[in-house]
Protein backbone atom coordinates (compact mmCIF):
# COMPACT_ATOMS: atom_id res chain seq x y z
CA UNK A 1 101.23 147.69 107.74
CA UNK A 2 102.04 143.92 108.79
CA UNK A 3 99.37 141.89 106.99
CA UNK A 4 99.04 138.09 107.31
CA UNK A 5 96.65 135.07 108.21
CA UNK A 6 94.71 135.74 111.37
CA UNK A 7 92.92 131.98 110.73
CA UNK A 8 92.76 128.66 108.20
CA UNK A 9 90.89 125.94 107.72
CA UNK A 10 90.76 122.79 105.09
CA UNK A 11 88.59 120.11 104.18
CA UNK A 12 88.92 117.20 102.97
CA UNK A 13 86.31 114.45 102.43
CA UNK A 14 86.31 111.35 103.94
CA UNK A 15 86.09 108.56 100.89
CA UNK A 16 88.81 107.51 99.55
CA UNK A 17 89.72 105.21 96.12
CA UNK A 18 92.83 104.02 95.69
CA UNK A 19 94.34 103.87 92.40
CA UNK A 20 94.38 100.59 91.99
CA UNK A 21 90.66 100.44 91.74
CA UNK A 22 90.98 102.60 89.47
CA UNK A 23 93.60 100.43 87.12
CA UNK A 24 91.51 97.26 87.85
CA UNK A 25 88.79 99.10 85.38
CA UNK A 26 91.24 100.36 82.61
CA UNK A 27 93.53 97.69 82.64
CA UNK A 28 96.46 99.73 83.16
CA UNK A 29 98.40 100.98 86.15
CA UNK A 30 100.53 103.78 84.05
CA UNK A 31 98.28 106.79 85.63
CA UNK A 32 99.44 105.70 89.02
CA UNK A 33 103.01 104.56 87.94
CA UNK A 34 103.24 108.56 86.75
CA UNK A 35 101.66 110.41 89.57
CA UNK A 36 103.08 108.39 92.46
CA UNK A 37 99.16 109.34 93.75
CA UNK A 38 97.95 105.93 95.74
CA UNK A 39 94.71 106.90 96.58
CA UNK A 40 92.71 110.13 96.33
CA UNK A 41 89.94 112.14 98.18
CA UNK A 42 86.43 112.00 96.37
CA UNK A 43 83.42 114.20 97.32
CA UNK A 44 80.34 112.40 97.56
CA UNK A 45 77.01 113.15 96.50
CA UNK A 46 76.47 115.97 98.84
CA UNK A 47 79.19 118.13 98.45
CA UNK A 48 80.74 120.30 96.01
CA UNK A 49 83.27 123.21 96.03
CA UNK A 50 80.24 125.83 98.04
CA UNK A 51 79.94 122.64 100.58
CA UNK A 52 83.82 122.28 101.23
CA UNK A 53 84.88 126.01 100.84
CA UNK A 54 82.08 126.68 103.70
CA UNK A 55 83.12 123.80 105.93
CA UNK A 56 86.94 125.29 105.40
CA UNK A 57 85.68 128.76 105.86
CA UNK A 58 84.27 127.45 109.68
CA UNK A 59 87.53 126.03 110.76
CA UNK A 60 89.34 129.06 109.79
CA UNK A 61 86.69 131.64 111.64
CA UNK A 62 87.52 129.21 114.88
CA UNK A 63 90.89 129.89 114.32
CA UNK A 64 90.73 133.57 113.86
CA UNK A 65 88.50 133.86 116.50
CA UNK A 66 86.50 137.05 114.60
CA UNK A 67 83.34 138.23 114.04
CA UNK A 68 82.31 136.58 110.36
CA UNK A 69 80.92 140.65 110.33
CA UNK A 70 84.09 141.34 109.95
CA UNK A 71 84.92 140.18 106.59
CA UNK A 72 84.76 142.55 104.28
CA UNK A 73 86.18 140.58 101.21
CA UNK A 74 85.39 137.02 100.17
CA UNK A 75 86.60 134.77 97.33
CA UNK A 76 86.26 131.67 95.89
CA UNK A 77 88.60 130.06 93.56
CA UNK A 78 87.41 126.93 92.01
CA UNK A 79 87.75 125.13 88.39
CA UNK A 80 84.59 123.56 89.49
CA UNK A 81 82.35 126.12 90.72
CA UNK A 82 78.87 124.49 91.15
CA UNK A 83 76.93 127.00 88.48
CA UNK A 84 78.14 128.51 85.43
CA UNK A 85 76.01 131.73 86.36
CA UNK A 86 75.40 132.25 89.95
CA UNK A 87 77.92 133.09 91.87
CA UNK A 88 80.17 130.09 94.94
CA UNK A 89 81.38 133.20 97.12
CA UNK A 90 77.96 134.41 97.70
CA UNK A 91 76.86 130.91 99.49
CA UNK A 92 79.41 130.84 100.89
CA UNK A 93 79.70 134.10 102.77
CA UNK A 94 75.59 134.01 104.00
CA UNK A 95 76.44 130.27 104.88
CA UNK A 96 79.30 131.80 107.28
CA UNK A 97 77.08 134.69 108.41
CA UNK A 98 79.19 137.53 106.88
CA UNK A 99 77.98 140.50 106.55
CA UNK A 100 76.38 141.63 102.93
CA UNK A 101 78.05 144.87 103.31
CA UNK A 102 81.17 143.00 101.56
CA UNK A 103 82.88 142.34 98.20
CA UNK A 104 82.80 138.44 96.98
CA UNK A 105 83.84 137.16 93.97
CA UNK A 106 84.52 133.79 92.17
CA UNK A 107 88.19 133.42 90.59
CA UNK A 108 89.06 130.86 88.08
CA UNK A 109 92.70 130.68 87.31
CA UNK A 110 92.91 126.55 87.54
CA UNK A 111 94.83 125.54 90.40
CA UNK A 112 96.25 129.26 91.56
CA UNK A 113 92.66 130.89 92.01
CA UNK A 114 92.75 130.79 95.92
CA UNK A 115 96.24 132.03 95.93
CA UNK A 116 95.41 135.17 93.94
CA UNK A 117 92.17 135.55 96.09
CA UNK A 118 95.32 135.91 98.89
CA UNK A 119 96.87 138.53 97.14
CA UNK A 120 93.65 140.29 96.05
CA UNK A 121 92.44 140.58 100.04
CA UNK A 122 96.45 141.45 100.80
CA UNK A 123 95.79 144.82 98.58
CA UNK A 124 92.52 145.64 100.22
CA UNK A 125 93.55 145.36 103.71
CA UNK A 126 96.66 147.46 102.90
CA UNK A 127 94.54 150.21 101.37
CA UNK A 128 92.54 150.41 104.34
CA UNK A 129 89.69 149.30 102.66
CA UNK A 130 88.69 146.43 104.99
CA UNK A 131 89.68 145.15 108.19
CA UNK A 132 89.31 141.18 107.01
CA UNK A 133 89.46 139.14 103.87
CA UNK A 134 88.80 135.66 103.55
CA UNK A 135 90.47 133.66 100.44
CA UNK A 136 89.60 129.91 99.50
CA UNK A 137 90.26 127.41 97.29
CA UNK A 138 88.23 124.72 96.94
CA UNK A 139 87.62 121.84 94.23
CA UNK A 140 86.01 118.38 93.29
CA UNK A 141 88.48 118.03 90.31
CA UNK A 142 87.65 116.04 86.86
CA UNK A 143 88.96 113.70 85.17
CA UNK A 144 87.58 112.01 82.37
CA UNK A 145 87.16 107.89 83.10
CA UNK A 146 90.52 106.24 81.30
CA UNK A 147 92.26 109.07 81.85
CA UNK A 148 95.75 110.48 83.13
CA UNK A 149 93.82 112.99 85.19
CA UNK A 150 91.56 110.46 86.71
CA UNK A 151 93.81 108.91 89.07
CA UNK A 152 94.93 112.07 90.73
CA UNK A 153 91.83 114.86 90.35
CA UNK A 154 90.86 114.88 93.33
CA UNK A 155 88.46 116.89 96.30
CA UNK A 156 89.32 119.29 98.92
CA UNK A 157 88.90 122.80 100.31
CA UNK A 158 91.54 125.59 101.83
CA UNK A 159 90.26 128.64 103.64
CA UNK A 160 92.78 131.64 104.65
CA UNK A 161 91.24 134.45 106.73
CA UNK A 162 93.90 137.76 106.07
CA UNK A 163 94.15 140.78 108.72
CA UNK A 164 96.40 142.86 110.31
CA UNK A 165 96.12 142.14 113.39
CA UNK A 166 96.38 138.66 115.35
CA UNK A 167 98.60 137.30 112.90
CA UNK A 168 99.76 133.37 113.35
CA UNK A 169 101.31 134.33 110.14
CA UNK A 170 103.03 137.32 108.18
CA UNK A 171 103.11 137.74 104.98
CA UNK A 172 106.50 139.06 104.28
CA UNK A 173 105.97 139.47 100.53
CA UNK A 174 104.49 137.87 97.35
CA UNK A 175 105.06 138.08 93.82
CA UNK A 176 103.66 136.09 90.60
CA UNK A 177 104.71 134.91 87.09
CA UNK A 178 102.20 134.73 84.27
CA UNK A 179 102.63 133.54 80.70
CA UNK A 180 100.12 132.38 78.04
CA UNK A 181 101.07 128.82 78.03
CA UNK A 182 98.51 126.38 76.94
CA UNK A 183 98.97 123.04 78.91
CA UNK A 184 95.44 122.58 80.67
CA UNK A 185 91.89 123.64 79.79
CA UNK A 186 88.29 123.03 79.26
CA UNK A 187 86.07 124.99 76.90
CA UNK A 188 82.54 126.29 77.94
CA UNK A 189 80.27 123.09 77.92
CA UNK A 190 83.01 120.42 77.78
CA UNK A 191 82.63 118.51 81.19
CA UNK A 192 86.06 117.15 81.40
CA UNK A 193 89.63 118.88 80.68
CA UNK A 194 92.27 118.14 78.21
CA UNK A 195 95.52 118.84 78.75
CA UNK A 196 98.67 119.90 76.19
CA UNK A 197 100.91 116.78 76.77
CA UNK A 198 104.31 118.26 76.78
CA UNK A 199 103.42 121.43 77.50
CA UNK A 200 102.69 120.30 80.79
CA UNK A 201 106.12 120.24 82.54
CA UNK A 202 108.80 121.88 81.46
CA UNK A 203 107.31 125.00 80.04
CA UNK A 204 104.47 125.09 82.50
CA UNK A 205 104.73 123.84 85.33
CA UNK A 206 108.44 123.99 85.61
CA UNK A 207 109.04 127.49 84.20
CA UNK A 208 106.04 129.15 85.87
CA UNK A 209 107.40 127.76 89.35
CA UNK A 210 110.27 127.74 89.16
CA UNK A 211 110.91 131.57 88.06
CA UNK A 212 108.47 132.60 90.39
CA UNK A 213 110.38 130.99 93.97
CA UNK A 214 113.49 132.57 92.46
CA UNK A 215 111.88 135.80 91.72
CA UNK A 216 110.59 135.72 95.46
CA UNK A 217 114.15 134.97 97.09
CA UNK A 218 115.39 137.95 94.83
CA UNK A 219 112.73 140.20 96.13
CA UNK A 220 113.44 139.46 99.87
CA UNK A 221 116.60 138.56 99.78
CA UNK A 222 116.33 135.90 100.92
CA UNK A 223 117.93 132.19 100.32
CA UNK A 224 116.26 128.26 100.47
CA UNK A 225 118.51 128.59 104.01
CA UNK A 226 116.34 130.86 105.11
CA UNK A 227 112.94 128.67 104.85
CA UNK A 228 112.09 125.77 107.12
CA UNK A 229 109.21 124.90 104.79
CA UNK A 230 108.49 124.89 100.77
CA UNK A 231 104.90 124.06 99.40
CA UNK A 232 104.59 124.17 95.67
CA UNK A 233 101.72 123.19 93.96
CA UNK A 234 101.28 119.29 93.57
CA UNK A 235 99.54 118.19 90.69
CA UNK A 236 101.26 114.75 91.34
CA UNK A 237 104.17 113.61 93.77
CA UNK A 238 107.35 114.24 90.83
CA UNK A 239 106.66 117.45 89.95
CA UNK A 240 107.29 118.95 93.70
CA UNK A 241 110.04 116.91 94.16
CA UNK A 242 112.09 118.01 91.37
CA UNK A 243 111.26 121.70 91.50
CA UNK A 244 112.89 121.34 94.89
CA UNK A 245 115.80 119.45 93.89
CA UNK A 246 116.75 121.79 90.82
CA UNK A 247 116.66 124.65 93.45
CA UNK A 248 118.87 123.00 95.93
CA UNK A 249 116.11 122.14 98.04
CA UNK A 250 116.70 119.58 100.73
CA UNK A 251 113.94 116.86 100.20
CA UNK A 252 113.02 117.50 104.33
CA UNK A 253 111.88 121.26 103.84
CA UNK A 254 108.90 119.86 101.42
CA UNK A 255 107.61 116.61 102.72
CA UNK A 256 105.39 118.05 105.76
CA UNK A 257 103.03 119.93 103.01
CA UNK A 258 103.49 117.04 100.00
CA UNK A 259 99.89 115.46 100.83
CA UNK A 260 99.12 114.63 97.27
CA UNK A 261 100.11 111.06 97.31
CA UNK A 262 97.85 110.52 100.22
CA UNK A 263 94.86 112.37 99.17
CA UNK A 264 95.45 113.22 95.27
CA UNK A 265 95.24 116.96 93.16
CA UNK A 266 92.88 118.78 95.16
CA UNK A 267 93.48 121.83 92.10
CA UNK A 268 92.85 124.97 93.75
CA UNK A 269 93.12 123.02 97.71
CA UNK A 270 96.27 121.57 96.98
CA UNK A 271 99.20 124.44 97.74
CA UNK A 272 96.91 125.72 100.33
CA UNK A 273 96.51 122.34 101.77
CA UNK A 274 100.12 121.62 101.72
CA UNK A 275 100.69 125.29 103.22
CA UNK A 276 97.83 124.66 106.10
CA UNK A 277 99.48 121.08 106.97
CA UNK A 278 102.84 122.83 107.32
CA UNK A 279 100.87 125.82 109.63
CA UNK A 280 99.52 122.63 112.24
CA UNK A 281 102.94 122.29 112.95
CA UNK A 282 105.29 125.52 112.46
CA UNK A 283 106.89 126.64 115.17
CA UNK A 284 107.23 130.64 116.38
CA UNK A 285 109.73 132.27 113.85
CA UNK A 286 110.16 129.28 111.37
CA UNK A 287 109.93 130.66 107.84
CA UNK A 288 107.53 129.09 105.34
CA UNK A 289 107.99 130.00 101.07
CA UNK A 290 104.71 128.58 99.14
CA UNK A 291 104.49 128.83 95.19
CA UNK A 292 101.02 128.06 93.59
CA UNK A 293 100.87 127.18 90.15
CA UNK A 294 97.27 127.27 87.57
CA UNK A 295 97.42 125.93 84.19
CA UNK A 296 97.41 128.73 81.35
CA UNK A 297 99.43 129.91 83.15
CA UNK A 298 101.01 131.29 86.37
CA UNK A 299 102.49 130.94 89.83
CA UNK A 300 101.87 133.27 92.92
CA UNK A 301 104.88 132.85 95.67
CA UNK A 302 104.58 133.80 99.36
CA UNK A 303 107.59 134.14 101.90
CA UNK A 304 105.67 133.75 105.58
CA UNK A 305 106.67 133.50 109.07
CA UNK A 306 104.70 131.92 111.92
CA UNK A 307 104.09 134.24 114.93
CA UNK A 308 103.79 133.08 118.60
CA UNK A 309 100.02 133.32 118.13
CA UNK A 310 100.10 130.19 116.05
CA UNK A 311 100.48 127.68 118.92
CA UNK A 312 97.90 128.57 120.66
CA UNK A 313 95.43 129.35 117.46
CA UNK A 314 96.23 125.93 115.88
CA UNK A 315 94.72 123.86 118.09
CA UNK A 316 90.97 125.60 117.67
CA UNK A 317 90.54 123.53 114.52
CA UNK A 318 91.17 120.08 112.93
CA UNK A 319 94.18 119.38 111.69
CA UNK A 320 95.14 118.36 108.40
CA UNK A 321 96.84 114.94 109.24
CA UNK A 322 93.39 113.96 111.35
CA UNK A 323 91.53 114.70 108.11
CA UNK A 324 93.58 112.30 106.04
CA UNK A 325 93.53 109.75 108.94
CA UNK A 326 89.57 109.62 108.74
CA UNK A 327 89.24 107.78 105.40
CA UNK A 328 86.40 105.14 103.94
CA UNK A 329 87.20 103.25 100.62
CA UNK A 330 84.94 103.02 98.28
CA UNK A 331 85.03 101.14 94.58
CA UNK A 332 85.16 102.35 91.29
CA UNK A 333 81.13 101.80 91.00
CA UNK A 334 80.54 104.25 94.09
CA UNK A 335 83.48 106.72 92.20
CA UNK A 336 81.54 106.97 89.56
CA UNK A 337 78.37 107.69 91.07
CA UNK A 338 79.39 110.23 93.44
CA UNK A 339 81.60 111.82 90.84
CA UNK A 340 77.63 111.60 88.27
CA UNK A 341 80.01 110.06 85.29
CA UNK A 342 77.58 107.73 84.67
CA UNK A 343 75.07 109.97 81.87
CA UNK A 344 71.44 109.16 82.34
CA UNK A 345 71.29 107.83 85.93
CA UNK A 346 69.37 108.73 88.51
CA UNK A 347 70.02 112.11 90.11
């Protein structure tokens, strides 16, 4: 059975701070020097990752053009799900009129948790099980003020509706790589993350995707001659770059999805951002490899190939370079108020 994306949809919000705002406060512009990030998307006081992942899940019904009925699998992966106890996938799915009558879940695997809500819908709709699954990743990222993290955490949603039938997309194959490797967490009651220093790249980030892309092209037997596109996960601009260049990569297969220096680490969002941007504009045939990664860690890779369907489907929804387009600045006063860093204000 041929099993794929029938519909997707993103998010992103429409404020903006650049990261020079950001320096002005902390006297330093090392964060931004790092990251190559030169502004970032911020949520505002309205939204969260239910708000975005529903707004996402919209644009990817119009897309599909199904009955939300029809979905008989739903998940949510987030790092910042807006309760501890009460379950994101739930809103979600009555705020998108699905049918109760369906499995939902919330995933947490830092940045790769809408990827393996992918591969988790993949196996039911396989099986027989259902005829739909919807996977999403959505996030309003933290970073503690003074931080690294704080110039590229960042907000944004992904939705991917999976079927086998009215594909704009097949899924050829996928495959992960997981190891314990502790480079990025945040304990139970801790509101921001910490993360492992040099544990971070090369036995993370690097390792996790890195083995996982070649793992893939072993599988399918395939070659980077064979893709038009590459989306890896983009937790700032170097990190993409050089994955592609130490696996012979030509710098114009990535740059279509590599959105992070215009709109920051959307975490969960970000490969599925980078993989919906390189969607608005694949043509019929053209052959798309996208490698997740989530700290602690692992990477899920995907070989896909657009269908004639996508044309037409495409155009039902906002596209990803409109989103980034719309854009209002705000300072690092508003920042910090929409992002409730400041402890005892008003609510």
């Amino acid at each position: 059975m041929a099993v794929g994306i029938v519909g997707y949809g993103a998010y992103i919000p429409r404020w903006r701070i650049k990261s020079s705002s950001i320096a002005e406060v902390w006297g330093s512009d090392q964060g931004r020097t790092n990251s190559l990030v030169d502004e970032k998307a911020v949520s505002s006081l309205d939204e969260d990752a239910a708000t975005m992942a529903v707004e996402a899940g919209k644009s990817a019904l119009l897309r599909a053009g199904i009955n939300p009925k029809d979905i008989g699998a739903l998940y949510v992966g987030s790092e910042s799900h807006p309760y501890v106890v009460k379950s994101t996938s739930s809103i979600v799915a009555e705020a998108l009129d699905a049918t109760p009558d369906l499995t939902a879940a919330d995933l947490e695997f830092a940045c790769k948790a809408g990827t393996a809500g992918m591969q988790m819908a993949m196996g039911l709709i396989e099986s027989g099980r259902i005829k739909y699954g919807m996977a999403i990743g959505s996030d309003t990222a933290q970073g503690r003020p003074g931080d690294e993290l704080e110039y590229t955490a960042a907000s944004g949603a992904a939705s991917y509706i999976l079927g086998s039938r009215g594909l704009i997309a097949k899924i050829n194959d996928t495959c992960s790589y997981t190891t314990d490797t502790p480079d990025f967490w945040r304990r139970e009651g801790e509101e921001f993350p910490r993360h492992g220093g040099r544990f971070t790249g090369e036995p993370a980030y690097f390792t996790h995707v890195l083995a996982a892309t070649r793992a893939l092209l072993e599988k399918t037997g395939t070659t980077v001659e064979d893709y038009d596109y590459f989306v890896f996960h983009q937790p700032n601009a170097k990190f993409p770059l050089k994955a592609a260049k130490t696996l012979g990569i030509p710098a114009g297969k990535i740059m279509q999805g590599l959105l992070v220096s215009q709109i920051g680490n959307t975490y969960s969002a970000a490969s599925l951002l980078g993989l919906a941007a390189v969607l608005d504009v694949a043509r019929p045939g053209e052959n798309i490899l996208l490698t997740s990664f989530g700290s602690g860690a692992g990477s899920d890779s995907f070989s896909i190939t657009a269908t004639d369907l996508i044309t037409k489907k495409r155009r039902l929804a906002p596209f990803v370079k409109n989103m980034i387009a719309v854009k209002e600045y705000i300072g690092y006063a508003h920042y910090i108020k929409f992002r409730r860093k400041l402890k005892g204000a008003m609510r």
